[in-house]
C-alpha atoms as a PDB file:
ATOM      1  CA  UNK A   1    -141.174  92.055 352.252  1.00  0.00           C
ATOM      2  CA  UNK A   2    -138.144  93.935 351.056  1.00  0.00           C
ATOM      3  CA  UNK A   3    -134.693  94.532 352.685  1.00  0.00           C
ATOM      4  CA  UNK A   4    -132.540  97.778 351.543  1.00  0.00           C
ATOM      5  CA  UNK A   5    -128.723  97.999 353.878  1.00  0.00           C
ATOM      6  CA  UNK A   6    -128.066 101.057 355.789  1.00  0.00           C
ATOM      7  CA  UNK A   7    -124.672 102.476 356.733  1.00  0.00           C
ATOM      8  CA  UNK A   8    -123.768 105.115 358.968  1.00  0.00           C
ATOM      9  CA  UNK A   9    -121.077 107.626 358.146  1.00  0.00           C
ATOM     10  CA  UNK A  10    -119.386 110.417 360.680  1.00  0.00           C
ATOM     11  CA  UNK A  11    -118.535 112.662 357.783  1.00  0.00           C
ATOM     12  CA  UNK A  12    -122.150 112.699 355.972  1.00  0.00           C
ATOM     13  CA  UNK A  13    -120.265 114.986 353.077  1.00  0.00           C
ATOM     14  CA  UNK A  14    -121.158 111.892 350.457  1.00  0.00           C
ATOM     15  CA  UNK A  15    -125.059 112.633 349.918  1.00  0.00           C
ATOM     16  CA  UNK A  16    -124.932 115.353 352.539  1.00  0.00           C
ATOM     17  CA  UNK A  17    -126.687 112.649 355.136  1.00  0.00           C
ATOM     18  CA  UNK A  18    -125.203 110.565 357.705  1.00  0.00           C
ATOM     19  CA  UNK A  19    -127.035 107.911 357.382  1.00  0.00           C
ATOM     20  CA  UNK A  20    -126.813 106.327 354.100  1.00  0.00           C
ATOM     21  CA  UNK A  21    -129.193 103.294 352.325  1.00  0.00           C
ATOM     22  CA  UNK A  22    -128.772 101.346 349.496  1.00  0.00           C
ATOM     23  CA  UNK A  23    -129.206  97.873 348.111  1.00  0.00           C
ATOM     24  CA  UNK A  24    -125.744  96.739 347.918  1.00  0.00           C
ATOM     25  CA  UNK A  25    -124.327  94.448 350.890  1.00  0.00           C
ATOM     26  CA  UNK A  26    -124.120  96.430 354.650  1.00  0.00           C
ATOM     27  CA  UNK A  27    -126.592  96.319 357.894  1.00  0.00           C
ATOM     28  CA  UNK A  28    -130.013  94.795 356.426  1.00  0.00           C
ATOM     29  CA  UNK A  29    -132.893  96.345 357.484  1.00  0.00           C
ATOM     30  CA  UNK A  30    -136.382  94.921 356.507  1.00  0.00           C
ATOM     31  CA  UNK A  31    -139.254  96.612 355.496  1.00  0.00           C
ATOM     32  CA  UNK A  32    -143.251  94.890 355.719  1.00  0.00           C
ATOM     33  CA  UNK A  33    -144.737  96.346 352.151  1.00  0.00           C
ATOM     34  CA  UNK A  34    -148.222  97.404 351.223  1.00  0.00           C
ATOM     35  CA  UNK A  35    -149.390  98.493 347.929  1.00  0.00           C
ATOM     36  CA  UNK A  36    -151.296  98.435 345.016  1.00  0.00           C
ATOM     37  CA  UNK A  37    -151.462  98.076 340.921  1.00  0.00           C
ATOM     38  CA  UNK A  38    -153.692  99.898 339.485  1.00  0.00           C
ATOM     39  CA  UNK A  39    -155.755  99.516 336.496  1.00  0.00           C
ATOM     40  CA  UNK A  40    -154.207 102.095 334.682  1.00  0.00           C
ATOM     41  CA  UNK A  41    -150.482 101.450 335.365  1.00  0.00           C
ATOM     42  CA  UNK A  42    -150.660  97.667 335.727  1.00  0.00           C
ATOM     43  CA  UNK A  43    -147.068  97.168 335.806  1.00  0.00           C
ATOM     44  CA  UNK A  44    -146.708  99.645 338.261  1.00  0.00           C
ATOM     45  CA  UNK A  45    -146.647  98.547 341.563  1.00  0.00           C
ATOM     46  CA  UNK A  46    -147.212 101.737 344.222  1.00  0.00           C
ATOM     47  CA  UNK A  47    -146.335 101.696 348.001  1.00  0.00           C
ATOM     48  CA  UNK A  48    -148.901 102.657 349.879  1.00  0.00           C
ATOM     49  CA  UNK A  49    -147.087 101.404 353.606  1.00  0.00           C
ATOM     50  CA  UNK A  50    -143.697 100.293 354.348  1.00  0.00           C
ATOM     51  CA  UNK A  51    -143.539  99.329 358.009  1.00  0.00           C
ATOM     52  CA  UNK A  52    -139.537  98.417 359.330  1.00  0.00           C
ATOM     53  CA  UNK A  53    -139.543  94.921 361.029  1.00  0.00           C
ATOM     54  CA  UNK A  54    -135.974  96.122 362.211  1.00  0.00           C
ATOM     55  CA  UNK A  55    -134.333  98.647 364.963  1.00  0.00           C
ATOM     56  CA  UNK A  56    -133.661 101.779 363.109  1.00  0.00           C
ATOM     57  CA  UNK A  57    -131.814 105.257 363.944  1.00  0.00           C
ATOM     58  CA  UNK A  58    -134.179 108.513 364.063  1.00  0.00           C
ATOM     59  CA  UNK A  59    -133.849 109.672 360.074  1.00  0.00           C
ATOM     60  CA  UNK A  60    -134.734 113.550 358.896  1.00  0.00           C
ATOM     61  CA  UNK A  61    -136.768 113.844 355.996  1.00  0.00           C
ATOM     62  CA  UNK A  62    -133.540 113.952 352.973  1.00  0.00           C
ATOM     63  CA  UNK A  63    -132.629 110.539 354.868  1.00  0.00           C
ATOM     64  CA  UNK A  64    -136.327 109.098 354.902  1.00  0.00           C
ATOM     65  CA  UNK A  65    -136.355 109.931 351.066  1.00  0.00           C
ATOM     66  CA  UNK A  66    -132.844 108.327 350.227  1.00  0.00           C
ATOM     67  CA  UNK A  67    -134.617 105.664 352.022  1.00  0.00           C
ATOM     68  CA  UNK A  68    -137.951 105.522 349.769  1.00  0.00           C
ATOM     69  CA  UNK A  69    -135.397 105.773 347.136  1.00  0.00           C
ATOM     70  CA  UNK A  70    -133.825 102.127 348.195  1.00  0.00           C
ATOM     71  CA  UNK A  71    -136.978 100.839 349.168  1.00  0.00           C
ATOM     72  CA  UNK A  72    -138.515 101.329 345.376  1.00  0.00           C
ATOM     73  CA  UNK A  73    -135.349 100.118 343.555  1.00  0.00           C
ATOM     74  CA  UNK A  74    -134.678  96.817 345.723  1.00  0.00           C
ATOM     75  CA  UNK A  75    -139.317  96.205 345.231  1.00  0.00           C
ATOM     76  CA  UNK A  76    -138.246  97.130 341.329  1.00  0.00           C
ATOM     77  CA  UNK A  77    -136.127  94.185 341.201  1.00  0.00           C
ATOM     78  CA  UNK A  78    -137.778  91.497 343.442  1.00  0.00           C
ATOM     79  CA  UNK A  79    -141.534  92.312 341.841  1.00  0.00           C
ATOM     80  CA  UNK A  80    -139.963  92.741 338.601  1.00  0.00           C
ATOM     81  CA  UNK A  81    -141.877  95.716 337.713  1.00  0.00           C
ATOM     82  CA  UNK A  82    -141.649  99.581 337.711  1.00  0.00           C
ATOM     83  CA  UNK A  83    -142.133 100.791 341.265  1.00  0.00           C
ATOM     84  CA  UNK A  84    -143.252 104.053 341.972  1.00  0.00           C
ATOM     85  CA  UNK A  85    -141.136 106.824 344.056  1.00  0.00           C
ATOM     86  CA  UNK A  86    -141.708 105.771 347.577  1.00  0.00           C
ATOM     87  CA  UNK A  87    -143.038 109.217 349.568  1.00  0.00           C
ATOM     88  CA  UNK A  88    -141.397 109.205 353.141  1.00  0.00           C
ATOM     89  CA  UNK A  89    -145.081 109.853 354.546  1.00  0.00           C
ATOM     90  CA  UNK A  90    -145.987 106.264 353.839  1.00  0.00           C
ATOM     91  CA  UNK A  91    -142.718 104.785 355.456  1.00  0.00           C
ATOM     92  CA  UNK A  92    -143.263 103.886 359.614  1.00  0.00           C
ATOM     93  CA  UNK A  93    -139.571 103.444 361.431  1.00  0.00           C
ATOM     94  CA  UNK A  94    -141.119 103.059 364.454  1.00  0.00           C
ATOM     95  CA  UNK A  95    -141.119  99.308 365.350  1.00  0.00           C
ATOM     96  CA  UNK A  96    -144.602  97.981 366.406  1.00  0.00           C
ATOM     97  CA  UNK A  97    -145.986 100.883 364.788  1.00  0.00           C
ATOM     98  CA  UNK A  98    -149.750 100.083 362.822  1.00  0.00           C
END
């Protein structure tokens, strides 16, 4: 399991998005993660589902990659190993979702 924060912002002029993620300190949201090493890259881990246990806002795909973005980076440091871009395809928002 991995938690990133998200912010929301009126004036979205930052990164061009309202709503923001990162994984610095603001409103934790948690994310169930599947994956995979494989043979070839063993110290790359690669998300294959991320699944959010928490309530989340309706995100358009630049937000849903900022997202993948955060979601990588904060699996990077708890796994301890190079993480590969998370796609938005493989990311479910939808709480009780698969």
């Amino acid at each position: 399991m991995v938690t990133v924060f998200w912010w929301q912002t009126d004036n979205g002029r930052t990164a061009c998005m309202e709503n923001q993620f990162s994984p610095a300190a603001a409103t934790p949201l948690r994310f169930r993660c599947l994956g995979t090493n494989s043979s070839k890259y063993p110290k790359r881990f690669r998300v294959d589902l991320a699944q959010a246990l928490d309530p989340m806002p309706e995100l358009d795909r630049r937000e849903l990659k900022a997202l993948g973005g955060a979601i990588a980076t904060t699996l990077s440091r708890q796994l301890g190993v190079e993480v590969a871009a998370c796609s938005p395809d493989v990311i479910d928002t939808v709480l009780g979702g698969v």
